[in-house]
C-alpha atoms as a PDB file:
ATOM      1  CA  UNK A   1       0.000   0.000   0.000  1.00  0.00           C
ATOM      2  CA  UNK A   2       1.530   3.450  -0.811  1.00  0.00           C
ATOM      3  CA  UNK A   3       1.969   5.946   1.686  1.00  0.00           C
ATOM      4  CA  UNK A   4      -0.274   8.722   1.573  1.00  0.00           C
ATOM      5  CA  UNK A   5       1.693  11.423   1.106  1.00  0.00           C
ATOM      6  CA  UNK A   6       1.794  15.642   1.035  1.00  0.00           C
ATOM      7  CA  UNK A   7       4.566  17.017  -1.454  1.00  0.00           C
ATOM      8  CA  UNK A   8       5.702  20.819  -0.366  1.00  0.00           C
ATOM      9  CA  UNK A   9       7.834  22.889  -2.930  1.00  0.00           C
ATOM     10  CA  UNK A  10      10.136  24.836  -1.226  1.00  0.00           C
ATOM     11  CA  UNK A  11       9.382  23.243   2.146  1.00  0.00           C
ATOM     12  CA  UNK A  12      12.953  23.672   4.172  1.00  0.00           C
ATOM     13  CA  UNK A  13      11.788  26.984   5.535  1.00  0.00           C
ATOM     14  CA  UNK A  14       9.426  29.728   6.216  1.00  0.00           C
ATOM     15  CA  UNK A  15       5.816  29.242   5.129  1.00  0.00           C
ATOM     16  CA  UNK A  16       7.263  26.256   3.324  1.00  0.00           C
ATOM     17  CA  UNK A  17       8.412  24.487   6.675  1.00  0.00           C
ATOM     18  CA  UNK A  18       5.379  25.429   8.691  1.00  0.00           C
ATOM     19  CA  UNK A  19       2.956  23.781   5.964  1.00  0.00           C
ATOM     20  CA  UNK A  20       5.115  20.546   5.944  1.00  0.00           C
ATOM     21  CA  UNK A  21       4.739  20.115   9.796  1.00  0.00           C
ATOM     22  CA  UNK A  22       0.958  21.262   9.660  1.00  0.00           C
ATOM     23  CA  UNK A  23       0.494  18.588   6.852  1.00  0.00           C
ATOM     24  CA  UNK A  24       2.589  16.332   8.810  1.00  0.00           C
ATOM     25  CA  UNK A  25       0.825  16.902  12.468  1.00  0.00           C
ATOM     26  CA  UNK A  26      -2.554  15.971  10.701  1.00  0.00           C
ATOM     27  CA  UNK A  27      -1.505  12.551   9.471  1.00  0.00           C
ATOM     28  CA  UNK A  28       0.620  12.831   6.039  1.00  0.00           C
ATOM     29  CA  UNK A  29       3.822  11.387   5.416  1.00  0.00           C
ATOM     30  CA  UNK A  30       5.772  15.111   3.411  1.00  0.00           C
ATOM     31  CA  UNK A  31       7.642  15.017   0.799  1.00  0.00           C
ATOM     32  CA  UNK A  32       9.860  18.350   1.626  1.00  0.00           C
ATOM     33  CA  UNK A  33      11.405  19.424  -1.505  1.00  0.00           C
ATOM     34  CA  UNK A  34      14.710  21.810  -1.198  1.00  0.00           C
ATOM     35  CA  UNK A  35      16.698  22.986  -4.269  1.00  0.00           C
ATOM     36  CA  UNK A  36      19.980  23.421  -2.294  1.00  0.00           C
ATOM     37  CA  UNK A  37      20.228  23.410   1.359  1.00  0.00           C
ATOM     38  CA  UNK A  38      19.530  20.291   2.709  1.00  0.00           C
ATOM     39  CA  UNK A  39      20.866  21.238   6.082  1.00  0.00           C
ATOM     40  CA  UNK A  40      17.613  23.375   6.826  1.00  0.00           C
ATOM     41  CA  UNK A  41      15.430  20.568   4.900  1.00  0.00           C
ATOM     42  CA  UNK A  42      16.837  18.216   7.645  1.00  0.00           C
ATOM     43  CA  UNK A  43      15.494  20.573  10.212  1.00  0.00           C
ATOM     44  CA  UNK A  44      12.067  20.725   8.751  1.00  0.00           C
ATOM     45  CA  UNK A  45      11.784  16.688   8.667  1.00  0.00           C
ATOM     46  CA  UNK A  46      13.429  16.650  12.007  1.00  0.00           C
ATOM     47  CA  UNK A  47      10.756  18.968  13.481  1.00  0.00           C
ATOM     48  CA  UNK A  48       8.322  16.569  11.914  1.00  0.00           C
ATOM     49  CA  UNK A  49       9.702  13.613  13.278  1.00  0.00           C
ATOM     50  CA  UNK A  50       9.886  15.248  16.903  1.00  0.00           C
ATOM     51  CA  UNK A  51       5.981  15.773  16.332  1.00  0.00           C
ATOM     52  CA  UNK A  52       5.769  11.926  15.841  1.00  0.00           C
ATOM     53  CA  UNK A  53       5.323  12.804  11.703  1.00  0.00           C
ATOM     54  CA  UNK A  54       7.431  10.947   8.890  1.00  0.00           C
ATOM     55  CA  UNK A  55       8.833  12.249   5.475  1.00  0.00           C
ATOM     56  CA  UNK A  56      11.722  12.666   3.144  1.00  0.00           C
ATOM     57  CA  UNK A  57      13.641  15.058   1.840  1.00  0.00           C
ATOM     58  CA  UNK A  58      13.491  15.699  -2.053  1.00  0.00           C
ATOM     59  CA  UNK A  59      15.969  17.719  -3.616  1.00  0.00           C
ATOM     60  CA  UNK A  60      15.246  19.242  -7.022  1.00  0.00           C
ATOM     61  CA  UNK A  61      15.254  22.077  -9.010  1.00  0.00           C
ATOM     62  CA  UNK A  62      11.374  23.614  -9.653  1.00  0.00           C
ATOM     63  CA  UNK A  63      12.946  25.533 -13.023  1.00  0.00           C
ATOM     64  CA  UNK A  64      14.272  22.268 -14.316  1.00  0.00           C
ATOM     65  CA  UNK A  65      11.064  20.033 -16.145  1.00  0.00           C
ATOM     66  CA  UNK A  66      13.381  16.869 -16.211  1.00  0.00           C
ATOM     67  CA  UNK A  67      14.665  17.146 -12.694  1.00  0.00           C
ATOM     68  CA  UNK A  68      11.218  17.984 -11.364  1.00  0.00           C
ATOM     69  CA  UNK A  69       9.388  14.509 -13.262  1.00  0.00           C
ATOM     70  CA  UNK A  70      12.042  12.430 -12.325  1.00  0.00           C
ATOM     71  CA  UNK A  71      12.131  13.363  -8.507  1.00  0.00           C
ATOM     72  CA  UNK A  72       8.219  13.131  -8.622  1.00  0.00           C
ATOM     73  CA  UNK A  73       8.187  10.034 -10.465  1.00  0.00           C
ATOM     74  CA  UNK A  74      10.475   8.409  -7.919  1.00  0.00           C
ATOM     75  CA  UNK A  75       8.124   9.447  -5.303  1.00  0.00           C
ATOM     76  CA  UNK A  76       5.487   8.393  -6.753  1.00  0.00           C
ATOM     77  CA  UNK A  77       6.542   4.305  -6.543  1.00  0.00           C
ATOM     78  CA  UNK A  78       6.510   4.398  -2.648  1.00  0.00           C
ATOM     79  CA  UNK A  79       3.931   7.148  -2.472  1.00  0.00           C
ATOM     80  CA  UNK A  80       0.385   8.278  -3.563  1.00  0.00           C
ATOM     81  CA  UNK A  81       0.788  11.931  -3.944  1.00  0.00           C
ATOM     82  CA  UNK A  82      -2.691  13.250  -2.488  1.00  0.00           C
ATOM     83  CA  UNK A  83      -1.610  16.566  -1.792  1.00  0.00           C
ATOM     84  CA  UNK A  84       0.462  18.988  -3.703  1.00  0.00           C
ATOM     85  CA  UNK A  85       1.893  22.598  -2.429  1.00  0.00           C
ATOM     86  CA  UNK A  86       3.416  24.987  -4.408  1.00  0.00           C
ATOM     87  CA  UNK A  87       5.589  27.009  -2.331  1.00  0.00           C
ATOM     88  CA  UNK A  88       9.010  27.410  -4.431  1.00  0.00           C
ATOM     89  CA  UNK A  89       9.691  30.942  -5.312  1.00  0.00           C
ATOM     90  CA  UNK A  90      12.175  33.759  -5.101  1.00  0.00           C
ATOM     91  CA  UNK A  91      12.265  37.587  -4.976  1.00  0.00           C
ATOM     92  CA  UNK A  92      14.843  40.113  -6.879  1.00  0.00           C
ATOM     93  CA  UNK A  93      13.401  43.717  -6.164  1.00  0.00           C
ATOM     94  CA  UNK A  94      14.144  46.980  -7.843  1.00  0.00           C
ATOM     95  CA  UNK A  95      12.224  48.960 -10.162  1.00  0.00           C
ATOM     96  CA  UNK A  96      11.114  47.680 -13.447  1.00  0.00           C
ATOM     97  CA  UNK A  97      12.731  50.488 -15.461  1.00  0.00           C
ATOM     98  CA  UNK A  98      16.173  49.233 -14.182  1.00  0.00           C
ATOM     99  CA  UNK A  99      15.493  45.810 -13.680  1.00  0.00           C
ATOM    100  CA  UNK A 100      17.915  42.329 -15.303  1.00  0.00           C
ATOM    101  CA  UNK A 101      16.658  40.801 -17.387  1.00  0.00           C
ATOM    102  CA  UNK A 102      17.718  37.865 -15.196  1.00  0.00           C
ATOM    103  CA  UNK A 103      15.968  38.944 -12.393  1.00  0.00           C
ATOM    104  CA  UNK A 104      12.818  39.025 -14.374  1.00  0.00           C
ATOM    105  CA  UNK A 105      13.459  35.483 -15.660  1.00  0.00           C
ATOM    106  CA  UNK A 106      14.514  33.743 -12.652  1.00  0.00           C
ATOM    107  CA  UNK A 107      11.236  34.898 -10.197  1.00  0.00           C
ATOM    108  CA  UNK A 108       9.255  34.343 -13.046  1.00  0.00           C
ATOM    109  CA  UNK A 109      10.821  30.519 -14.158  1.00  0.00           C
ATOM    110  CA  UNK A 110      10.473  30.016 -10.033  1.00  0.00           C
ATOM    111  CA  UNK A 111       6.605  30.525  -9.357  1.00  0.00           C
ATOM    112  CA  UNK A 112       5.250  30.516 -12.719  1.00  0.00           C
ATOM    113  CA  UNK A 113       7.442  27.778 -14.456  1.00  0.00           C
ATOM    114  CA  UNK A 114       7.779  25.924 -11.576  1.00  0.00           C
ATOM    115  CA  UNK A 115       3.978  25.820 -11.304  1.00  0.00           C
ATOM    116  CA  UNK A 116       3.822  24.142 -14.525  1.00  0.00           C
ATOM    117  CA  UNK A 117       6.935  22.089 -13.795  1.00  0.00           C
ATOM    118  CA  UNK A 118       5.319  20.289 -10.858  1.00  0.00           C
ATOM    119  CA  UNK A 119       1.600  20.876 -10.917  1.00  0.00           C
ATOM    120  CA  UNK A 120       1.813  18.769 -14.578  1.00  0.00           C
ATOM    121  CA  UNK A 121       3.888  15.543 -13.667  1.00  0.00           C
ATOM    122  CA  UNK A 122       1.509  15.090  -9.935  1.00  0.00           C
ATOM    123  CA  UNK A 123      -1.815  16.284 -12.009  1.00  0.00           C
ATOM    124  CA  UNK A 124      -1.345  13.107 -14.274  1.00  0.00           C
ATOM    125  CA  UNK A 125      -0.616  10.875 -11.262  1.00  0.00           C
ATOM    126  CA  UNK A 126      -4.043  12.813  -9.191  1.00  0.00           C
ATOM    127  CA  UNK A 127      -5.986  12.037 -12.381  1.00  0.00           C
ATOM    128  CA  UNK A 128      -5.506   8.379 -12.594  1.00  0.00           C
ATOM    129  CA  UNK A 129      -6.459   8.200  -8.528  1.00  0.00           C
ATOM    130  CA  UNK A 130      -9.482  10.919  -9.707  1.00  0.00           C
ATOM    131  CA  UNK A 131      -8.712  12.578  -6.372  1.00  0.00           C
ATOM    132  CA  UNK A 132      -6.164  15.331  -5.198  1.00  0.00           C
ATOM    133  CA  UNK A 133      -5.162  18.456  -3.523  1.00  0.00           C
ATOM    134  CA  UNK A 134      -3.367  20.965  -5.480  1.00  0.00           C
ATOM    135  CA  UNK A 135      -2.677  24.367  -3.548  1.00  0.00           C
ATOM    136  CA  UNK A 136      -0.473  27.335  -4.763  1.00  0.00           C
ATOM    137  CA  UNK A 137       1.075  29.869  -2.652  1.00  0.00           C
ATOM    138  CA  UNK A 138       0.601  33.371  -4.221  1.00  0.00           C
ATOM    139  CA  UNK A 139       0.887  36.759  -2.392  1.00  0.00           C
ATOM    140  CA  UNK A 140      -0.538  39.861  -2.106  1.00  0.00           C
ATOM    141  CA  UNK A 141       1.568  41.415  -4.712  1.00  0.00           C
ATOM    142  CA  UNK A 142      -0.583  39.119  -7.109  1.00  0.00           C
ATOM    143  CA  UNK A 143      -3.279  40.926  -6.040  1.00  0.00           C
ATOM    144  CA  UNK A 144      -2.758  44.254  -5.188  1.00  0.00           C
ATOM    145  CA  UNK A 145       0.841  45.017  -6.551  1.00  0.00           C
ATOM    146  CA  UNK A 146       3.858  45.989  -4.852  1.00  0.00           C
ATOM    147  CA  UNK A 147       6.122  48.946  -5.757  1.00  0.00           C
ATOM    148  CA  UNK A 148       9.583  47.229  -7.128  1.00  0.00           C
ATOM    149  CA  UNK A 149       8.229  43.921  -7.346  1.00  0.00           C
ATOM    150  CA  UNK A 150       6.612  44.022 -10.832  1.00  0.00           C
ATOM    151  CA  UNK A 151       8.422  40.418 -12.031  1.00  0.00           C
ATOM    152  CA  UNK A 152       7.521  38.960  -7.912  1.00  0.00           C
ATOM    153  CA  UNK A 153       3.922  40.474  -8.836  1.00  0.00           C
ATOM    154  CA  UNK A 154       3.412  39.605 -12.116  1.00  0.00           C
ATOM    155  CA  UNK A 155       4.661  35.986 -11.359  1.00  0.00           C
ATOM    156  CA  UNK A 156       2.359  35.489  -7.959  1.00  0.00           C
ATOM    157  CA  UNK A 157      -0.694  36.737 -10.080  1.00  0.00           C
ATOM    158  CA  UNK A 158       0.429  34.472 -13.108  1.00  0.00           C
ATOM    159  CA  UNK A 159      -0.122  31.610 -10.443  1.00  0.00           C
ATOM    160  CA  UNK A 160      -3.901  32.639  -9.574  1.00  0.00           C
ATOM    161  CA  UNK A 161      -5.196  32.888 -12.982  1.00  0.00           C
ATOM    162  CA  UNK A 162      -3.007  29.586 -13.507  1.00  0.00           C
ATOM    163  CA  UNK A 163      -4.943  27.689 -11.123  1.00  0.00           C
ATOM    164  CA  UNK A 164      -8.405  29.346 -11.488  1.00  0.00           C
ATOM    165  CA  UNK A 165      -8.450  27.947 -15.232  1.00  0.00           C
ATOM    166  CA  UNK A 166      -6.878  24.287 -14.054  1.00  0.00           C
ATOM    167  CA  UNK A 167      -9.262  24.023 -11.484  1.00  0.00           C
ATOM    168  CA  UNK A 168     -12.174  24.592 -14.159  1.00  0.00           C
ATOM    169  CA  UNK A 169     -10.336  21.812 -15.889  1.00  0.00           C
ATOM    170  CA  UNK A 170     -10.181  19.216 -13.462  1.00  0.00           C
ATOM    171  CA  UNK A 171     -13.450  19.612 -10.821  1.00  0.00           C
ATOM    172  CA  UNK A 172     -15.176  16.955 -12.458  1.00  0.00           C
ATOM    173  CA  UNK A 173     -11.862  14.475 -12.158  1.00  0.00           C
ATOM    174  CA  UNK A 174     -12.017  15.062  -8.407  1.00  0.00           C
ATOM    175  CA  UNK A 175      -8.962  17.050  -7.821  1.00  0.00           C
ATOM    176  CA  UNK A 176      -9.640  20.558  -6.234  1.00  0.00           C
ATOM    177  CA  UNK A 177      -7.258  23.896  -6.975  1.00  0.00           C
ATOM    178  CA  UNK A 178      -7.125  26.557  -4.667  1.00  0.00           C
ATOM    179  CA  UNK A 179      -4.548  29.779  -3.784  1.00  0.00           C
ATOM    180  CA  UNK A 180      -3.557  31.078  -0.752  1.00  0.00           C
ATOM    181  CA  UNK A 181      -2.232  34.780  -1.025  1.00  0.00           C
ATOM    182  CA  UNK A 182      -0.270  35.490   1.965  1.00  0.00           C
ATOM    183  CA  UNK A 183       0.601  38.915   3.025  1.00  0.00           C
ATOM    184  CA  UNK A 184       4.023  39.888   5.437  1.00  0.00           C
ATOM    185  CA  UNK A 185       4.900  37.281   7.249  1.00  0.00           C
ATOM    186  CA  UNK A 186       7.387  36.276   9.425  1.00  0.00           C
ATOM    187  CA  UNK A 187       9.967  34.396   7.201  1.00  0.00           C
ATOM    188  CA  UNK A 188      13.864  35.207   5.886  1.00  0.00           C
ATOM    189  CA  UNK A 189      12.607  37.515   3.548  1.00  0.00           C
ATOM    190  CA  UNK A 190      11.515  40.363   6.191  1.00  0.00           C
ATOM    191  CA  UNK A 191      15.013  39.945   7.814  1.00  0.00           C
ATOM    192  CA  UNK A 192      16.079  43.396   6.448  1.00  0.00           C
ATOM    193  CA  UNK A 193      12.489  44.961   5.595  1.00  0.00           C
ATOM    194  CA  UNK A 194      11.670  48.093   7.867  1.00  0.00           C
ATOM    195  CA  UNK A 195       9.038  46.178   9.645  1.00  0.00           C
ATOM    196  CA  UNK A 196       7.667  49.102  11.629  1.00  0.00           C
ATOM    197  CA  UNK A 197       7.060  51.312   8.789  1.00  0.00           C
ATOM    198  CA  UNK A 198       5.194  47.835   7.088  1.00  0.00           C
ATOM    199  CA  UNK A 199       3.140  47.294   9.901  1.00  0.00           C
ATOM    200  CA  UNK A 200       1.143  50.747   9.436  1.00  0.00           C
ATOM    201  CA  UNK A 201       0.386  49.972   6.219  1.00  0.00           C
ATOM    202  CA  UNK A 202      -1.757  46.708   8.215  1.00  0.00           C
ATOM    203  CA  UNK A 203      -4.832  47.100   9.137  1.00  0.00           C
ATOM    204  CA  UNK A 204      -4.001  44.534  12.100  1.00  0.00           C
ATOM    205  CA  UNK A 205      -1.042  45.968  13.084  1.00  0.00           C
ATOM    206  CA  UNK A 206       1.237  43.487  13.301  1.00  0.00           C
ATOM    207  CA  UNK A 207       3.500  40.915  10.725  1.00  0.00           C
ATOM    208  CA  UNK A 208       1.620  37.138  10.288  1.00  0.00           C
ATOM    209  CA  UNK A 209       2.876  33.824  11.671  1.00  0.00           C
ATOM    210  CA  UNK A 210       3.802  30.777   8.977  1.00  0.00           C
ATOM    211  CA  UNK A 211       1.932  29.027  11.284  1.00  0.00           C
ATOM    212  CA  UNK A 212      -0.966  31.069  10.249  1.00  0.00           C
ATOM    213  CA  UNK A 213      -0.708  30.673   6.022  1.00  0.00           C
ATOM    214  CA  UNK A 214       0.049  26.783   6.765  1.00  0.00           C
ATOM    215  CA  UNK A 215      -3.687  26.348   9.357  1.00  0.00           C
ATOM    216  CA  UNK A 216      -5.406  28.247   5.959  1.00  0.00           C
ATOM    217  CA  UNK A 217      -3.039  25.619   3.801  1.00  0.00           C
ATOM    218  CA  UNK A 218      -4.100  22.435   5.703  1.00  0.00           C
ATOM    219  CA  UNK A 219      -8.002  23.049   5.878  1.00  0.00           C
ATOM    220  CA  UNK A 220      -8.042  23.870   1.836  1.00  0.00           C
ATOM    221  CA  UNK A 221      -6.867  20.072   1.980  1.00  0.00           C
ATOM    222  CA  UNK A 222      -8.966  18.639   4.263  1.00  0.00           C
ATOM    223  CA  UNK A 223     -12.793  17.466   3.371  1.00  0.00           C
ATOM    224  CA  UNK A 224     -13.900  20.309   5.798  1.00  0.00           C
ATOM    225  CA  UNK A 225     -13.027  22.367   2.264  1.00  0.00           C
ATOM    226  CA  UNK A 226     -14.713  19.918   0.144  1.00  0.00           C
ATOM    227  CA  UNK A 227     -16.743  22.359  -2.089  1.00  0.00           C
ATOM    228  CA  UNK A 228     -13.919  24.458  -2.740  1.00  0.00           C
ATOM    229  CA  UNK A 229     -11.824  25.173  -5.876  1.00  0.00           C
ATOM    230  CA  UNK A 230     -11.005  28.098  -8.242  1.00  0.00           C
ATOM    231  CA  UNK A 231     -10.493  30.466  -4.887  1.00  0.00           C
ATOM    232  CA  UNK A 232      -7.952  32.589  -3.544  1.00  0.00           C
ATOM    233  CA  UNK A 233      -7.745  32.775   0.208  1.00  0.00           C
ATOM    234  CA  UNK A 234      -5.964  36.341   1.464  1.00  0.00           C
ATOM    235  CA  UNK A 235      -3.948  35.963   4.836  1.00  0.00           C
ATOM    236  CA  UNK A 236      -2.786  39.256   5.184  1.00  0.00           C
ATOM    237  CA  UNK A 237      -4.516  41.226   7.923  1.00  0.00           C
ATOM    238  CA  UNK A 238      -6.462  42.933   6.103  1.00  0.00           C
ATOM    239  CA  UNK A 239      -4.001  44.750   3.430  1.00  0.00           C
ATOM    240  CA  UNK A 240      -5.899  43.749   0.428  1.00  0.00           C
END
């Protein structure tokens, strides 16, 4: 019998490592996928396992199509990939008029290539089963924009309309799409950000937990969010 089993993009850290131990406190086995440091995806499992959980560490490229189908279709032998998060991505900020062409490329190739690079090989494997969890980790630059983050923006809103149309495509198979569009949180990324100037542009007043995007993660996966697809869940305190 194959395990039943949560895959996490980008799971070592952040949002990434709270959903893997949320998936893994409610009863999956996680697949943590890292690109390159497996120290922290050792944590992550480690935390699991201290929680009495169980998983693996995957390490692959999202921005490489035959990295990413062979990693998933080794998983796939031991495991019945029920649920599938997409949580890889990467910032480069600066304004568009001087941006790299690189930096443009590589945020975009991370969420919105990686999307495709994942979401296709595990889609194939859902539809055979004619059940599965698919859910994509946006932001609110996707919805609301973000001064200096036009490629981060124009990639996280990419991955909405992305999974409102695949959702549409697949409903009737069984599988369910949905989009959680976190706000500022707590993660590596705010490290250097000017958080007390941020948190008056928050209604709430204050910078969100991991904990917090992975609680809205794990009950889009669970029946209690049975009749839901195509939607975009905001965690950000009211900014957008």
């Amino acid at each position: 019998m194959k395990i039943k089993t949560a895959m996490v993009t980008g799971g070592s850290r952040g949002i990434g490592r709270a959903i893997s131990i949320e998936l893994a406190d409610h009863g999956y086995y996680v697949a943590i996928n890292y690109r390159s440091d497996r120290e922290a995806a050792l944590k992550t499992l480690e935390k699991i396992r201290q929680n009495g959980g169980d998983g693996r560490t995957v390490a692959f490229d999202v921005t490489d199509p035959e990295a990413s189908q062979k990693a998933i279709a080794d998983i796939a032998i031991e495991c019945n990939i029920e649920i599938l998060v997409n949580n890889a991505g990467i910032t480069a900020d600066g304004l568009f008029a001087m941006m790299p062409e690189k930096d443009w490329q590589s945020v975009i190739d991370t969420s919105l290539t990686g999307f495709y690079n994942v979401v296709k090989p595990v889609l194939k494997l859902m539809m055979r089963k004619k059940r599965g969890n698919i859910v994509s980790i946006s932001s609110v630059s996707g919805i609301m924009g973000n001064r200096g983050q036009v490629n981060y923006s124009a990639a996280k809103a990419g991955i909405i309309g992305a999974s409102k149309a695949l959702a549409k495509e697949v409903a009737r198979l069984g599988i369910r799409v949905n989009v959680v569009a976190p706000g500022l949180i707590e993660t590596e990324m705010l490290q250097d950000a000017p958080v007390d100037e941020i948190k008056q542009m928050i209604p709430m007043a204050r910078i969100g937990k991991p904990e917090e995007v992975a609680r809205v993660v794990r009950f889009l996966c669970s029946g209690d969010a049975s009749y839901v697809t195509g939607e975009v869940i905001s965690v950000n305190g009211g900014m957008a």
